[in-house]
C-alpha atoms as a PDB file:
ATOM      1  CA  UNK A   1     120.926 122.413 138.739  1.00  0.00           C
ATOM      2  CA  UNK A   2     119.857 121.983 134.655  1.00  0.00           C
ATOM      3  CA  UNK A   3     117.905 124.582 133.392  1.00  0.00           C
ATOM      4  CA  UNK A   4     114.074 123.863 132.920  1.00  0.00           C
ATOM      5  CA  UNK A   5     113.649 121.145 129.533  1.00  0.00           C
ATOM      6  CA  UNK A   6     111.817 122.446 126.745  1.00  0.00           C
ATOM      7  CA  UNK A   7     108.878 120.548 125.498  1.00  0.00           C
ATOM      8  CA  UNK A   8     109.653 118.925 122.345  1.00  0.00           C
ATOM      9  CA  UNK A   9     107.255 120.795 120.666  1.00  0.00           C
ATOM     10  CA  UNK A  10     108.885 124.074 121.108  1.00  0.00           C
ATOM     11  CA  UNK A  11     112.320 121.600 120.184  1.00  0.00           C
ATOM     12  CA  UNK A  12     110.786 120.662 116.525  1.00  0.00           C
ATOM     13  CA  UNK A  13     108.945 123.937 115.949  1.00  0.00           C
ATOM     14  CA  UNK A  14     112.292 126.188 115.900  1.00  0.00           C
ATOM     15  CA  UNK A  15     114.074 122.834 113.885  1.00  0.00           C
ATOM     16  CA  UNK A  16     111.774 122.410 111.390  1.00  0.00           C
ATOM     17  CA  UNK A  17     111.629 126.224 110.774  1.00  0.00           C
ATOM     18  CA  UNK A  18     115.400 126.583 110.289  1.00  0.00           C
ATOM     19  CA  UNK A  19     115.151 123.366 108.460  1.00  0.00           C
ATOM     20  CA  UNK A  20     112.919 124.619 105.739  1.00  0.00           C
ATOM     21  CA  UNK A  21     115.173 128.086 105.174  1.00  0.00           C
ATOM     22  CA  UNK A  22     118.322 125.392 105.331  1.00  0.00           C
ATOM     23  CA  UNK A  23     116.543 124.088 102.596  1.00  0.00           C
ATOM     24  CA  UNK A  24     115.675 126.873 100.324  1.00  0.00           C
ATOM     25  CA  UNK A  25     119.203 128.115 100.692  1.00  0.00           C
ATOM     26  CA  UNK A  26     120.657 124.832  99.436  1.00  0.00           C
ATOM     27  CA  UNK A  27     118.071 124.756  96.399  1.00  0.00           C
ATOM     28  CA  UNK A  28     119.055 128.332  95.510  1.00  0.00           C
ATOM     29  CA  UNK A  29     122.813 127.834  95.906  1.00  0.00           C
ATOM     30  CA  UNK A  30     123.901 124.354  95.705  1.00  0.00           C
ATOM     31  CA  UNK A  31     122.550 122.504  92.745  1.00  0.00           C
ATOM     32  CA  UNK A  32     124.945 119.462  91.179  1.00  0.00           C
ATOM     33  CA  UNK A  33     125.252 120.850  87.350  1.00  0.00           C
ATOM     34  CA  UNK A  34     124.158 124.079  88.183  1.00  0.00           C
ATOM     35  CA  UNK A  35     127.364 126.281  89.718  1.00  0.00           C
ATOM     36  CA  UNK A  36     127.128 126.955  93.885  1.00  0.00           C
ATOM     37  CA  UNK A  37     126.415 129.839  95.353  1.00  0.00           C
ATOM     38  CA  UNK A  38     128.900 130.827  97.890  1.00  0.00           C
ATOM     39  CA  UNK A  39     127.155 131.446 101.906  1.00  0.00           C
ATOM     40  CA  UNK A  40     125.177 128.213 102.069  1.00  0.00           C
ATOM     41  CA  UNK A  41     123.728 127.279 105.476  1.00  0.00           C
ATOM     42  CA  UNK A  42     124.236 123.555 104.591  1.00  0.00           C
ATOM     43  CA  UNK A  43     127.137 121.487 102.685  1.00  0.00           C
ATOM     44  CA  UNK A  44     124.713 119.466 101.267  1.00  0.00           C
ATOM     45  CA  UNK A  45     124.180 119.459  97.480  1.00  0.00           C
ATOM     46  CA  UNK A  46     120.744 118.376  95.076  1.00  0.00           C
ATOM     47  CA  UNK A  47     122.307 115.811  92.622  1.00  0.00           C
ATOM     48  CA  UNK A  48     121.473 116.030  89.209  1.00  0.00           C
ATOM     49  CA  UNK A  49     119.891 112.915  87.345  1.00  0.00           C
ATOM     50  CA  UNK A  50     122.460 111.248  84.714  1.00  0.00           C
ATOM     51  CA  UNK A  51     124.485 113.387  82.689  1.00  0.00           C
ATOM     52  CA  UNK A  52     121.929 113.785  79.633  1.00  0.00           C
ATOM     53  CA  UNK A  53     124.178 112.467  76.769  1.00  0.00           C
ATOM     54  CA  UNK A  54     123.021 109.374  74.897  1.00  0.00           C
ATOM     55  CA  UNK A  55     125.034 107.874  71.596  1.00  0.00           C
ATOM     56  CA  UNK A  56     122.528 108.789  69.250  1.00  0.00           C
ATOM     57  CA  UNK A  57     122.500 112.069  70.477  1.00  0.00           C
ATOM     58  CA  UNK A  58     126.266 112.429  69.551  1.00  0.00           C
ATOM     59  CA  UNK A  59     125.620 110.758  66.259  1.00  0.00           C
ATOM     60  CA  UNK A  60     122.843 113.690  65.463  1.00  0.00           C
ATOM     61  CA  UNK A  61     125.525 116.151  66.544  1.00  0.00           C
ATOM     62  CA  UNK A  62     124.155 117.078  69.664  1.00  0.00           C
ATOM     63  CA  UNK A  63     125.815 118.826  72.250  1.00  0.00           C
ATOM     64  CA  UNK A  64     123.589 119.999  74.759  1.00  0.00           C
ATOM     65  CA  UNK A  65     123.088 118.449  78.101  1.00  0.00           C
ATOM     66  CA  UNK A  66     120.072 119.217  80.155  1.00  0.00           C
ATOM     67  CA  UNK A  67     120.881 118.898  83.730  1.00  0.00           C
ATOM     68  CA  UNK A  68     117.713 117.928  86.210  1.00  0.00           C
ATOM     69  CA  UNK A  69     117.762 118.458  89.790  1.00  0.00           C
ATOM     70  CA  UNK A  70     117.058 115.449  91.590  1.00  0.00           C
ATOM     71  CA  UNK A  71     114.471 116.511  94.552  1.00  0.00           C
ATOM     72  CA  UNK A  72     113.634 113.742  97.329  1.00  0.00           C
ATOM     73  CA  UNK A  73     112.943 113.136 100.920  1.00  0.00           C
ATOM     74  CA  UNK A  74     116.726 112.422 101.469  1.00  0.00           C
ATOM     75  CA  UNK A  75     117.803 116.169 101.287  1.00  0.00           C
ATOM     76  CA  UNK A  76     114.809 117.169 103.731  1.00  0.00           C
ATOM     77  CA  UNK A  77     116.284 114.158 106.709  1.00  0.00           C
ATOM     78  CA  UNK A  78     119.574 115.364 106.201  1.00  0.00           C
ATOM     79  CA  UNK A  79     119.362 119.248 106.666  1.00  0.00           C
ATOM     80  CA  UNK A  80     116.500 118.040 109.344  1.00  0.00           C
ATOM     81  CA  UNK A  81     119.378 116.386 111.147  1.00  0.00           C
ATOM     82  CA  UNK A  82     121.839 118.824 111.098  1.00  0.00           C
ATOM     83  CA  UNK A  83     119.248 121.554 112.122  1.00  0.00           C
ATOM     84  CA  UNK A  84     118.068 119.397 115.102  1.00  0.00           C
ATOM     85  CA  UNK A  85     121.637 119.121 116.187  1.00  0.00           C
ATOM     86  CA  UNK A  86     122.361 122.820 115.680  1.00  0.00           C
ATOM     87  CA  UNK A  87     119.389 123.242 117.912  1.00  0.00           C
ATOM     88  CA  UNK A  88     120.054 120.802 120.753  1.00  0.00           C
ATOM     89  CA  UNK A  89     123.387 122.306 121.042  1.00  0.00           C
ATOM     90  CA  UNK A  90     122.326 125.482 121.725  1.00  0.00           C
ATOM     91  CA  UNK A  91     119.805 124.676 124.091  1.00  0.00           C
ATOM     92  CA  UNK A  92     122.294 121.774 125.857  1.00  0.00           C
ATOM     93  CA  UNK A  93     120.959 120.646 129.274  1.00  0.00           C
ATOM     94  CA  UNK A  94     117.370 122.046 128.320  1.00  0.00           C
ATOM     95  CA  UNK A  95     117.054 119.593 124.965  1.00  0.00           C
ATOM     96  CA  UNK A  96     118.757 116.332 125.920  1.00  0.00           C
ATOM     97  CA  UNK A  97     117.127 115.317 123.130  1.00  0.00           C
ATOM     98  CA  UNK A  98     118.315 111.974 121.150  1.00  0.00           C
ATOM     99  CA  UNK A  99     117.031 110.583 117.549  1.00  0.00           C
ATOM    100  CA  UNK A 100     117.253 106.913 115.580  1.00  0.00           C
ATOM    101  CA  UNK A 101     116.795 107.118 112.097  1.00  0.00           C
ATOM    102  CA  UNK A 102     114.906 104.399 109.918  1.00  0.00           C
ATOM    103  CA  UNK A 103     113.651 103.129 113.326  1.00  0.00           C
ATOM    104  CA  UNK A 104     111.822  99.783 113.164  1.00  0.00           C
ATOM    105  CA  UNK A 105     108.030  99.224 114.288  1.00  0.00           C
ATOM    106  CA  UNK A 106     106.952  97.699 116.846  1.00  0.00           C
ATOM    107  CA  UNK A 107     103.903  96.120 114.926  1.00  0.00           C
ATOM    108  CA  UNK A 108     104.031  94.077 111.575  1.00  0.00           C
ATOM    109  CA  UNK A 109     102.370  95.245 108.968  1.00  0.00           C
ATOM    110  CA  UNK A 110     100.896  94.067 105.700  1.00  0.00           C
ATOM    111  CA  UNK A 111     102.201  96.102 102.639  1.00  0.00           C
ATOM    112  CA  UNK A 112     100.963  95.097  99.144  1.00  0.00           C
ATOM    113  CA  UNK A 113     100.860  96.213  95.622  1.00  0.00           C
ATOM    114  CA  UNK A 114      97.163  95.363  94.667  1.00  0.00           C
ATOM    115  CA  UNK A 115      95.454  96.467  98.591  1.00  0.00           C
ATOM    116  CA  UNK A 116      95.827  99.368 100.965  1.00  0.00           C
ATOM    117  CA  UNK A 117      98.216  98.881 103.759  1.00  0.00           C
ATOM    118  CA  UNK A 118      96.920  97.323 106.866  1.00  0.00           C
ATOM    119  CA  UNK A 119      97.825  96.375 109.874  1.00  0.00           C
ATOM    120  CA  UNK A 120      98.944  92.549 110.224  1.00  0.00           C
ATOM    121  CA  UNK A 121      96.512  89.836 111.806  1.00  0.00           C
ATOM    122  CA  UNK A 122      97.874  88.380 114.960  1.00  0.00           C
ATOM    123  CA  UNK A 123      98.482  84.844 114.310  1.00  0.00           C
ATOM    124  CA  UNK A 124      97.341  85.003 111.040  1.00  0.00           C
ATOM    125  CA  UNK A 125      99.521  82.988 108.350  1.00  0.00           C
ATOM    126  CA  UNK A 126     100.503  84.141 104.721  1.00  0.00           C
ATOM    127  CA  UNK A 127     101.138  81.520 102.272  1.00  0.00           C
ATOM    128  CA  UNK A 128     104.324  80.120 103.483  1.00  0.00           C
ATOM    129  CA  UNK A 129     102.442  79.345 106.599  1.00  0.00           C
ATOM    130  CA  UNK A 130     104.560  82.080 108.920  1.00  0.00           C
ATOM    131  CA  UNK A 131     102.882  85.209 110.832  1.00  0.00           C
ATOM    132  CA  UNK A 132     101.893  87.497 107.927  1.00  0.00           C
ATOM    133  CA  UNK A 133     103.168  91.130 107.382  1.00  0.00           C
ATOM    134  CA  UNK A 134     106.649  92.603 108.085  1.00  0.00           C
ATOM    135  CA  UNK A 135     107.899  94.920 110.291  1.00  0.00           C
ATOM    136  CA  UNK A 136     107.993  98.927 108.768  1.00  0.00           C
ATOM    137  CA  UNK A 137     110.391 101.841 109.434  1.00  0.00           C
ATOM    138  CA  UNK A 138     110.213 105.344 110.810  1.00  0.00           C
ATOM    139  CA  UNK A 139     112.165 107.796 108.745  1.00  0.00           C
ATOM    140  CA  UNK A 140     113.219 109.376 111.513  1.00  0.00           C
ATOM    141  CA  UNK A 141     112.094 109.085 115.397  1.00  0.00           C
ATOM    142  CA  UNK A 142     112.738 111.036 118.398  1.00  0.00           C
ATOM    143  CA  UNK A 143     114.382 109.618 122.260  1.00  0.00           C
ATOM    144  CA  UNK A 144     114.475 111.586 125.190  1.00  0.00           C
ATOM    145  CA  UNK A 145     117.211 111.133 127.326  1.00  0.00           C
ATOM    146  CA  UNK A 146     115.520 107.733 128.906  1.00  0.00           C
ATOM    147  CA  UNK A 147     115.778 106.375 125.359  1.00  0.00           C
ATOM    148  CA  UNK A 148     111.932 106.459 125.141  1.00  0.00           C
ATOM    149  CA  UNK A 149     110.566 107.321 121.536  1.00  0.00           C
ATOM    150  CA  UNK A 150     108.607 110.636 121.921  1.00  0.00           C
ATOM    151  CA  UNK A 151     107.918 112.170 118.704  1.00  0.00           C
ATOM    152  CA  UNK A 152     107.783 109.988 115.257  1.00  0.00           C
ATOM    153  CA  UNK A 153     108.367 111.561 111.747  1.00  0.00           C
ATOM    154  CA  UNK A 154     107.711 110.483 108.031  1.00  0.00           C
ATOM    155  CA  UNK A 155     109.493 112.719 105.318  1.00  0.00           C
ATOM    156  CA  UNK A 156     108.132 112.776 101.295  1.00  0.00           C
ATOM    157  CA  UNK A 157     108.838 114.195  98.543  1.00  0.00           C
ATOM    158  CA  UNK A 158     106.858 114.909  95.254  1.00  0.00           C
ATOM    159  CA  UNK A 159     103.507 112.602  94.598  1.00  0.00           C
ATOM    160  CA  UNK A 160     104.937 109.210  94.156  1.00  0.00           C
ATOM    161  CA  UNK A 161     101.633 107.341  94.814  1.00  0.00           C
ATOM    162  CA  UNK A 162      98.506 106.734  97.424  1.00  0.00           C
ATOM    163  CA  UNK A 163     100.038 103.985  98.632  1.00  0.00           C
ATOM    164  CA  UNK A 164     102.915 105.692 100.047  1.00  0.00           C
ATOM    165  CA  UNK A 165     101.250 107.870 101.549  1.00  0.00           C
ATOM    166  CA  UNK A 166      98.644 105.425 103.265  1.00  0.00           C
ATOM    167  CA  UNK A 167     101.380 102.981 104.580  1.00  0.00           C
ATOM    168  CA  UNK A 168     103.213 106.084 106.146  1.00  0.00           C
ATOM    169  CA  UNK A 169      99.578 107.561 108.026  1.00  0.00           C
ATOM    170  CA  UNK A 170      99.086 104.211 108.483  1.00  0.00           C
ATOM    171  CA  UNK A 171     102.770 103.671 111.015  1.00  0.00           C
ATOM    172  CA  UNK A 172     102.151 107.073 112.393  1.00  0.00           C
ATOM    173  CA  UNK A 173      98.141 106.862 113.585  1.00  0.00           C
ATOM    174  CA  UNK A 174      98.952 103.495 115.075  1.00  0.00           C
ATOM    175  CA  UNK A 175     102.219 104.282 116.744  1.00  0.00           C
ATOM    176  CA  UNK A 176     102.981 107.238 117.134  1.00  0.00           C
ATOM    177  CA  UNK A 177     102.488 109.483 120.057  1.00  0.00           C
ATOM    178  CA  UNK A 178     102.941 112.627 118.124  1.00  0.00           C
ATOM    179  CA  UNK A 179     103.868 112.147 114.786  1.00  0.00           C
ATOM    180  CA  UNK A 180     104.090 114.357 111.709  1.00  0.00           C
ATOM    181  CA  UNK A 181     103.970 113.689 107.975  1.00  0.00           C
ATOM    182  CA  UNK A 182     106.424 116.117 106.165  1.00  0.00           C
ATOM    183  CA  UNK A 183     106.149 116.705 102.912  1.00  0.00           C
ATOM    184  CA  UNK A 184     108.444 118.840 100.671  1.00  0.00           C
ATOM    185  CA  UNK A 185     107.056 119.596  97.008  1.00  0.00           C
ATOM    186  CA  UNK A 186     108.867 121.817  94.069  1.00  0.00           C
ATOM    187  CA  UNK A 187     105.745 123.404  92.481  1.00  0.00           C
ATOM    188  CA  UNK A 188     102.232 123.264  93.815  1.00  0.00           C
ATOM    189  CA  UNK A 189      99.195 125.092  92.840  1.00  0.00           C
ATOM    190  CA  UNK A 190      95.497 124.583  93.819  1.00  0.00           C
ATOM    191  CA  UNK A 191      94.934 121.620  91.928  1.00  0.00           C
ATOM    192  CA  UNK A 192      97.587 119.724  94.087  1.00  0.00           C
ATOM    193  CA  UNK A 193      96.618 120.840  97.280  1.00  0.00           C
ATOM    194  CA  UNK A 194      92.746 119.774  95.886  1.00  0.00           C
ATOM    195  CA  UNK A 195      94.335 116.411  94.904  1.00  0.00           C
ATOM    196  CA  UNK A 196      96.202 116.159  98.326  1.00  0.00           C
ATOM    197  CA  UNK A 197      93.003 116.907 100.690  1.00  0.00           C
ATOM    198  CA  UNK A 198      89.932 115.302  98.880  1.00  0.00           C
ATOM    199  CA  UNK A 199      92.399 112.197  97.585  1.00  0.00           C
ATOM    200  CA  UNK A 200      93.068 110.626  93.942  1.00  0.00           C
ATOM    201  CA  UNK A 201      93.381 107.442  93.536  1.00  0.00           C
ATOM    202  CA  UNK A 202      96.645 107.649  91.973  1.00  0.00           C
ATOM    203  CA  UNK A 203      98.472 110.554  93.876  1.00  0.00           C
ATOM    204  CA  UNK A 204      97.680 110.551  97.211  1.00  0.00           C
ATOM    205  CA  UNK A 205      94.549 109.725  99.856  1.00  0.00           C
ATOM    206  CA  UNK A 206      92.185 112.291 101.660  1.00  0.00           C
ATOM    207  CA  UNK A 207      94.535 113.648 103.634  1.00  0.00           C
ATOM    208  CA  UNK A 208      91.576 115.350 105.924  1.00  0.00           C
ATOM    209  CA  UNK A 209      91.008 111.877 106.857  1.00  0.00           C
ATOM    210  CA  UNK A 210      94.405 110.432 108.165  1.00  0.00           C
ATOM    211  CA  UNK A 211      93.550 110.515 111.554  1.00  0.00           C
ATOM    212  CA  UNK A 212      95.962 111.930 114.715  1.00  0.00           C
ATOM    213  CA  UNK A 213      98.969 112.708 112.328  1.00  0.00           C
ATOM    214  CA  UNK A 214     100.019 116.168 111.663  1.00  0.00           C
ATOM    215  CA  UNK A 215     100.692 116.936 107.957  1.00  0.00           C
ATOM    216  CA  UNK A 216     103.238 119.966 107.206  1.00  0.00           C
ATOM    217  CA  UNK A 217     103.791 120.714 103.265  1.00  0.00           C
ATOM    218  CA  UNK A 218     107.056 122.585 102.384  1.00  0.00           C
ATOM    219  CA  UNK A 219     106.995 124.241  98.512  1.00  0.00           C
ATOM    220  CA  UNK A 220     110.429 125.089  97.415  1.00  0.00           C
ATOM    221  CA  UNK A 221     110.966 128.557  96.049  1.00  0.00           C
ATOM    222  CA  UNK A 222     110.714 128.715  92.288  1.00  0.00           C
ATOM    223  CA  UNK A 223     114.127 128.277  90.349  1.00  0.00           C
ATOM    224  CA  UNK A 224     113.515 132.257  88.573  1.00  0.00           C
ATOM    225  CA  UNK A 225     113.254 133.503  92.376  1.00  0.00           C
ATOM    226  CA  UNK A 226     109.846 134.892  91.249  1.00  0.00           C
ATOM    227  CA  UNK A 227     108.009 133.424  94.144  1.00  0.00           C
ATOM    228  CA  UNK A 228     109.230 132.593  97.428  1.00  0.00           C
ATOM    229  CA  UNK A 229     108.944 129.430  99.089  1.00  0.00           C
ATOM    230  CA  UNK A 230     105.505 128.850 101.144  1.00  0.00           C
ATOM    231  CA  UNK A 231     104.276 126.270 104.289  1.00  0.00           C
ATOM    232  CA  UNK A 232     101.241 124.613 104.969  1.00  0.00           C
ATOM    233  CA  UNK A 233      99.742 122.442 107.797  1.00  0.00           C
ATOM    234  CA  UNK A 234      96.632 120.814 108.140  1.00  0.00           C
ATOM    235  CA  UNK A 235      93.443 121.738 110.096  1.00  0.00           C
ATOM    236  CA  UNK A 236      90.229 120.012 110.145  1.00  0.00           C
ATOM    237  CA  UNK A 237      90.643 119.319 105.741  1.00  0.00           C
ATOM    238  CA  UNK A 238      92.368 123.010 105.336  1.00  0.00           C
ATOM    239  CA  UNK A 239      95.480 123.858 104.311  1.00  0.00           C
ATOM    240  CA  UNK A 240      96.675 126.648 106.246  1.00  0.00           C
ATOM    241  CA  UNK A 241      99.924 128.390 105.514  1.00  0.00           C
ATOM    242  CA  UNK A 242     102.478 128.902 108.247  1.00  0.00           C
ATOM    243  CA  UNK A 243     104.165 132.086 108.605  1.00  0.00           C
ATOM    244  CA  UNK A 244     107.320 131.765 110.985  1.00  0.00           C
ATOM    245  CA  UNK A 245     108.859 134.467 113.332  1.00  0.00           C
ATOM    246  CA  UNK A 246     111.266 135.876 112.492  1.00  0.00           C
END
């Protein structure tokens, strides 16, 4: 007889912890441009952007190439994945545990440049006379061992607009059992986690208003190792930082 299964809550709380350290690691050691570090808990490397050389730079006699670290969602899913199978494994019978990634929606949805996301109008019609809105995508969703979808997640990275943030809140209060919004920023001070919780237009909605989601914010540690790398959820409009155990 299998051992008792663990909720998935206990599951994603020890993944996304070892995910985040998987992640500083990486940052610290394995930057495209930058020279690794040898002892990384990950094989998985932050590109650079281009290779910083133009032709009228040569012409000037310039020889110097500034290498940028390319930061996105992609590295968090990635390291996420390979934690959650590290942690299945060594749990076995206890986490049968199963996950889909860019997983479609089950309900259509209207996505446009000019409005905030909504969800689409049964038999409504767009302009070419079919059902309007599309079908979305989960990052990353997931299964238990029936196949059923039982936990939904959304990864981000930096502040690349309101609108991406709405559409994602949007899937996850409408779908998703349990869902979480992950978000993994570089640098953050006050004035973004002011932006983040009371909204700006531009960056990102009220976040204390997006519903049944969860909302966990990952800050990478500074590249001069002066500070170390912090975590925040939210609760009722507050950020609260997350210490894990050890």
């Amino acid at each position: 007889m299998s051992e008792k299964v663990k909720p998935i809550e206990e599951i994603l709380c020890e993944v996304f912890k070892e995910t985040f350290k998987a992640v500083d690691d990486v940052y610290r050691k394995q930057k495209e441009g930058r020279g690794f570090v040898k002892g990384s808990s990950s094989r998985l490397v932050f590109p650079r952007y281009g290779r910083g050389l133009y032709k009228d730079d040569k012409l000037k006699g310039n020889t110097e190439q500034t290498v940028n670290t390319r930061v996105s969602e992609q590295e968090l899913r990635f390291i996420f994945v390979e934690q959650f199978n590290k942690i299945c494994d060594k749990y076995k019978d206890m986490a049968p545990c199963f996950y889909s990634v860019e997983t479609p929606t089950d309900y259509r949805y209207v996505f446009s440049k000019d409005k905030d996301p909504r969800l689409a109008e049964l038999g409504k019609k767009n302009e070419n006379g079919k059902q309007e809105g599309t079908s979305g995508n989960f990052d990353l969703t997931i299964h238990n061992e029936e196949g059923k979808r039982i936990y939904w997640i959304e990864f981000k990275a930096a502040m690349p607009g309101q609108k991406d943030f709405s559409k994602d809140f949007l899937k996850l209060n409408k779908e998703a059992e349990q869902g979480v919004f992950v978000h993994l920023l570089e640098v953050a001070d006050k004035d973004t986690f002011k932006s983040l919780i009371q909204g700006n237009k531009k960056s990102s909605p009220k976040l204390e208003k997006q519903g049944k989601a969860k909302y966990i914010c990952h800050v990478l540690p500074s590249e001069n190792k002066q500070s170390e790398s912090q975590t925040y959820s939210l609760d009722g409009g507050k950020l609260i930082e997350l210490h894990w155990d050890n």
